[in-house]
Every structure is written in structure tokens, then in C-alpha cells.
N, C-alpha and C. Protein backbone atom coordinates (compact mmCIF):
# COMPACT_ATOMS: atom_id res chain seq x y z
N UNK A 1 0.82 -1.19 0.00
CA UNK A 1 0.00 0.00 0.00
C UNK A 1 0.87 1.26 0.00
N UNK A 2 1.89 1.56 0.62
CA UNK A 2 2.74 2.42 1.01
C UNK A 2 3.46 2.56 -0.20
N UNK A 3 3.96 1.30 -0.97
CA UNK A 3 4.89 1.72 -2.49
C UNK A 3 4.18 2.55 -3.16
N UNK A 4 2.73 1.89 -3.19
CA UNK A 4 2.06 2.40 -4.21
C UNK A 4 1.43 3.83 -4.05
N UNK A 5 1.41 4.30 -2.82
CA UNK A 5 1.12 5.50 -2.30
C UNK A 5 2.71 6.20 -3.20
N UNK A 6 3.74 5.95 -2.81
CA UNK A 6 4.73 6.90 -3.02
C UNK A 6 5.14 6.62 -4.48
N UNK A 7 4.71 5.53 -5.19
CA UNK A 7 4.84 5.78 -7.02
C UNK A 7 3.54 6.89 -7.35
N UNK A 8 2.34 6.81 -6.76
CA UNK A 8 1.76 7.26 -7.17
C UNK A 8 2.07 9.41 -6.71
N UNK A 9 2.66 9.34 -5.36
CA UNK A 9 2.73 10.57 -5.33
C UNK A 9 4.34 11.16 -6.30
N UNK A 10 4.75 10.15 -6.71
CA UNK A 10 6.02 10.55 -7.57
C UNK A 10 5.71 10.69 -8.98
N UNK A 11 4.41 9.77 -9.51
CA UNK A 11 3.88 10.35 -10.71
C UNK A 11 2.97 11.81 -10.76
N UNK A 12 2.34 12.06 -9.87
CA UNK A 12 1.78 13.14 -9.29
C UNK A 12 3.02 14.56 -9.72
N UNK A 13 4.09 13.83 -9.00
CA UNK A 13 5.09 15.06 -8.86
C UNK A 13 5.24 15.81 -10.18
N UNK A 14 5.61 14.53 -10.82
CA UNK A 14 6.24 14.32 -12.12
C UNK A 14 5.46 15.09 -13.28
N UNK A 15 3.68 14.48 -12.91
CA UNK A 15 2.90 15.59 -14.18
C UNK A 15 3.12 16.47 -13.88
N UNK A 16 2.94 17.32 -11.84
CA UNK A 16 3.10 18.61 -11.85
C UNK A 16 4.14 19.27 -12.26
N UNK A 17 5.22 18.79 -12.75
CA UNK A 17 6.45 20.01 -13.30
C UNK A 17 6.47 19.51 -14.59
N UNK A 18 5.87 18.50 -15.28
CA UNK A 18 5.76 18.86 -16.68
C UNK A 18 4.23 20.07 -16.90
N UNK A 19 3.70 20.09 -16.33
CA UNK A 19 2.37 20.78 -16.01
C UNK A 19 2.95 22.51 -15.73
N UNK A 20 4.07 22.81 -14.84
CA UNK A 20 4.30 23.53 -14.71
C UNK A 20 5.24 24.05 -16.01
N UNK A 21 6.18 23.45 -16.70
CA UNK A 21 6.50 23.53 -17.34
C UNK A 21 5.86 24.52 -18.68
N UNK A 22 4.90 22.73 -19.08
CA UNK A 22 3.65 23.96 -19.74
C UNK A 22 3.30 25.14 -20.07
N UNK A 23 2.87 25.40 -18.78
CA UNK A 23 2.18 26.43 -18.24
C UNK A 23 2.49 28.24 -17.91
N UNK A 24 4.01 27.48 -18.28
CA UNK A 24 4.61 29.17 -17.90
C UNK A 24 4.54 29.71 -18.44
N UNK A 25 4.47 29.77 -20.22
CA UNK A 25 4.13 30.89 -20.89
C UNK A 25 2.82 31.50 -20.93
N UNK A 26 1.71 31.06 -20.41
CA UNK A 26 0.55 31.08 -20.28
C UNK A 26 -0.27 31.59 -19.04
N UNK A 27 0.90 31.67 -17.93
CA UNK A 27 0.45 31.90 -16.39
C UNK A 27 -0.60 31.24 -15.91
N UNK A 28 -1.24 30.28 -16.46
CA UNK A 28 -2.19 29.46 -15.64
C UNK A 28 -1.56 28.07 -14.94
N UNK A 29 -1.61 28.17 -13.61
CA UNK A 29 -1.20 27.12 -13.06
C UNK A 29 -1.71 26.47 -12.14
N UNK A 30 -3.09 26.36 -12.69
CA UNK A 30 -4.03 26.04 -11.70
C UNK A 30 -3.89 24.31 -11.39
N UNK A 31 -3.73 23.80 -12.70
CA UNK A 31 -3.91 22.50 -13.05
C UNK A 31 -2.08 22.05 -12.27
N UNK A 32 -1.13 22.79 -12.50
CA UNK A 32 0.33 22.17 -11.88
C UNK A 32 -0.05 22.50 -10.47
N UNK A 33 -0.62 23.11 -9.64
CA UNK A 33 -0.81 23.21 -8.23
C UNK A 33 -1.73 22.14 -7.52
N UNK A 34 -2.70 21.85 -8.51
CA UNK A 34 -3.43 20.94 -8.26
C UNK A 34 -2.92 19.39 -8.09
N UNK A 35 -1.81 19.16 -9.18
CA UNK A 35 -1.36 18.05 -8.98
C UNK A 35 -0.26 17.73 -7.98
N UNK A 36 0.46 19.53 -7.42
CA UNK A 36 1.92 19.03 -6.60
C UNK A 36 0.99 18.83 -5.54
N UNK A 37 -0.76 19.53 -5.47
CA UNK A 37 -0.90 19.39 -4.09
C UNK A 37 -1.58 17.84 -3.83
N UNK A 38 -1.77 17.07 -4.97
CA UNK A 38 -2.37 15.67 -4.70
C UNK A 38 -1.51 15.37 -4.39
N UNK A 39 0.51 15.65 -5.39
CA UNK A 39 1.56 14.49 -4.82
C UNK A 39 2.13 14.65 -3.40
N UNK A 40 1.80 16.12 -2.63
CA UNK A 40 2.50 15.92 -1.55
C UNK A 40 1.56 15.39 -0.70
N UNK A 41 -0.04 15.39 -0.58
CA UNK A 41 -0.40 14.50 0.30
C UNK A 41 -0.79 13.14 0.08
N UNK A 42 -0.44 12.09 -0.85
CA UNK A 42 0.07 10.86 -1.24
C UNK A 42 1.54 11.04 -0.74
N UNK A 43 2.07 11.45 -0.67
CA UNK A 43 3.61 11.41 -0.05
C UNK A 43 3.25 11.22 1.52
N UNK A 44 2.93 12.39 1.99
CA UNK A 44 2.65 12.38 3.24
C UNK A 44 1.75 11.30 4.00
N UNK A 45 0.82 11.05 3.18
CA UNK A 45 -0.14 9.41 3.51
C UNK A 45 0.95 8.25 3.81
N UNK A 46 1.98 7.89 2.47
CA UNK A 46 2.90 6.89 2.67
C UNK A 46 3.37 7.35 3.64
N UNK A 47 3.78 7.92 4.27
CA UNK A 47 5.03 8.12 5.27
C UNK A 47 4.57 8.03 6.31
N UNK A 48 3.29 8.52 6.75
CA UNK A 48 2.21 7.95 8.22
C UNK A 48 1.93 6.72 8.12
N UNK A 49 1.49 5.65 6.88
CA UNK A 49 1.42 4.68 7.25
C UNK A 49 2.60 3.65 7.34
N UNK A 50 3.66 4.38 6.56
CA UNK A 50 4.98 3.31 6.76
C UNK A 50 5.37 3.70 8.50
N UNK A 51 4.92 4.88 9.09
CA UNK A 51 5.74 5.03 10.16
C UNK A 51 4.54 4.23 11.00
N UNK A 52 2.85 3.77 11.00
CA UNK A 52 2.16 3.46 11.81
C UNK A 52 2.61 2.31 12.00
N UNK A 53 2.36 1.09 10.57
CA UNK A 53 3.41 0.02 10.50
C UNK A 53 4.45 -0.17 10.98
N UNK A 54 5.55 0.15 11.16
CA UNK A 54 6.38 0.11 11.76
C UNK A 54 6.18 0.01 13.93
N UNK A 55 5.16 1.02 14.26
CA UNK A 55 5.02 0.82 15.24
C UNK A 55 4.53 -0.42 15.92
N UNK A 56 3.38 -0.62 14.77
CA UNK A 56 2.85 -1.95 14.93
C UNK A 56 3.66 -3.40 15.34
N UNK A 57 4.69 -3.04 14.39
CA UNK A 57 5.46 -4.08 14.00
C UNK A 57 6.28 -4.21 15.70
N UNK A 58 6.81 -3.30 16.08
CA UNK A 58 7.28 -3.23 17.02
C UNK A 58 6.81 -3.59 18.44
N UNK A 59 5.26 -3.12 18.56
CA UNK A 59 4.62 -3.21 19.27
C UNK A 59 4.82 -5.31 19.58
N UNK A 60 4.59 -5.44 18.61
CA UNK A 60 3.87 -7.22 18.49
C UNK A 60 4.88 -7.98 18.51
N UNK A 61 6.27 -7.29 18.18
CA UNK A 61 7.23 -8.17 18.70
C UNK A 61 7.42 -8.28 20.27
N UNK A 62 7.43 -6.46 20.96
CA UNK A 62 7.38 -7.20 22.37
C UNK A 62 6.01 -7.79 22.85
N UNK A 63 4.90 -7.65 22.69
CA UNK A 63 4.39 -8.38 23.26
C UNK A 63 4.59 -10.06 23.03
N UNK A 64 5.31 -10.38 22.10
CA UNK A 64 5.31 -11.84 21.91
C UNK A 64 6.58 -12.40 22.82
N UNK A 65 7.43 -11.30 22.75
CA UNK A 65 8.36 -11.52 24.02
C UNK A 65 7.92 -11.54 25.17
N UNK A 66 6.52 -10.73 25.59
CA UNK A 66 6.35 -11.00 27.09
C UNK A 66 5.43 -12.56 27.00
N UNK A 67 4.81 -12.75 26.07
CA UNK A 67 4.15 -13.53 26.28
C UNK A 67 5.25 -15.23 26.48
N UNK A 68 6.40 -14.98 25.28
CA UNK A 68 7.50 -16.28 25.39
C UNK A 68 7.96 -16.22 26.94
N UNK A 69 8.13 -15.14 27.73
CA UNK A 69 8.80 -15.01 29.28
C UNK A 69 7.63 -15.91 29.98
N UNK A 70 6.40 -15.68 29.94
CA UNK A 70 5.20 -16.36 30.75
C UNK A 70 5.20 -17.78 30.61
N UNK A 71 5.21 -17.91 29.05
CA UNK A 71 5.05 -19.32 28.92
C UNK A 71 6.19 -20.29 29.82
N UNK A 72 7.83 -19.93 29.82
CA UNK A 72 8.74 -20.14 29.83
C UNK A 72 8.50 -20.48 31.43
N UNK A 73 8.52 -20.14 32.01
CA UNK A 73 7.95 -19.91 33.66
C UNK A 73 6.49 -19.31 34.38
N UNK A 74 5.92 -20.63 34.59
CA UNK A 74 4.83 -20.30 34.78
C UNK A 74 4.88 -19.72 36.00
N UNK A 75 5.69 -20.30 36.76
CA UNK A 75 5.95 -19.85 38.70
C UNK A 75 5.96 -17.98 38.79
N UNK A 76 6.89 -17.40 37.30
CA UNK A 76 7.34 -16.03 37.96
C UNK A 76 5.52 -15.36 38.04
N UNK A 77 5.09 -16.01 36.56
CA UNK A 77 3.47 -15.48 36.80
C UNK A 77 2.89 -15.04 37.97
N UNK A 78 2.83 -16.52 38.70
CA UNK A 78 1.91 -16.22 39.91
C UNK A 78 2.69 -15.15 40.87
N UNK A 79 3.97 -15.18 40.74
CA UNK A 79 4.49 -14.58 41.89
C UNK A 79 4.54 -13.27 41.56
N UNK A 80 4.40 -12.62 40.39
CA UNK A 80 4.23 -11.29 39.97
C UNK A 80 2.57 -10.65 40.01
N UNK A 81 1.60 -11.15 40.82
CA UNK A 81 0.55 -11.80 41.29
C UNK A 81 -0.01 -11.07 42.61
């Protein structure tokens, strides 16, 4: 989901400065603003969800570590109890 967020905000980028390009002899740049402003928030989307993911990821490793400590010794359980 996240690649495709950031190809898509890099094609985004990409029309907007051929768009801008365009456009300069003409001063309308309604259409190149429109697109840098889709690619920077597709940019910004990937990058919240690569960073939520990541937490996730983190999150579930320790809990699987606390959970391997419990299994491992059932005694400290009760005594933390």
C-alpha cells in the first residue's frame, strides 16, 4: 500500500512540473498546483502509514516476548501476582 502510495505521489510530482512547465508561458497554473498538491499529500499518507506500521510491528514483537517469558515460567506469573 505504502509503495504504491509513493509511485503514485512521484507520478503526481512528475505531471506537476511537466504541467508547470507547460504552463509558464501562459500563467495558468491552476492545473500544476493541483497536482503538486495531490503528490505531496500521497507522499505524506505513505510516510504515516509506513511510520504506523512500523510501530505496529514493534509493538507485536514485544508483546510476543512478554508472552514467550510467561510461557517459559509459569511460577514467575503467579508470583508477579
Amino acid at each position: 500500500m505504502r509503495i504504491f502510495l509513493f509511485v503514485l505521489s512521484i507520478v503526481s510530482l512528475l505531471l506537476a512540473t511537466r504541467q508547470f512547465s507547460i504552463s509558464e508561458q501562459t500563467g495558468q497554473f491552476k492545473g500544476a498546483l493541483f497536482l503538486l498538491l495531490i503528490g505531496i499529500q500521497l507522499l505524506v499518507t505513505a510516510a504515516l502509514i509506513s511510520e504506523h506500521r512500523e510501530e505496529r510491528t514493534k509493538k507485536s514483537a514485544t508483546s510476543e516476548e512478554k508472552r514467550e517469558r510467561i510461557g517459559a515460567n509459569p511460577t514467575d506469573v503467579n508470583a508477579s501476582r
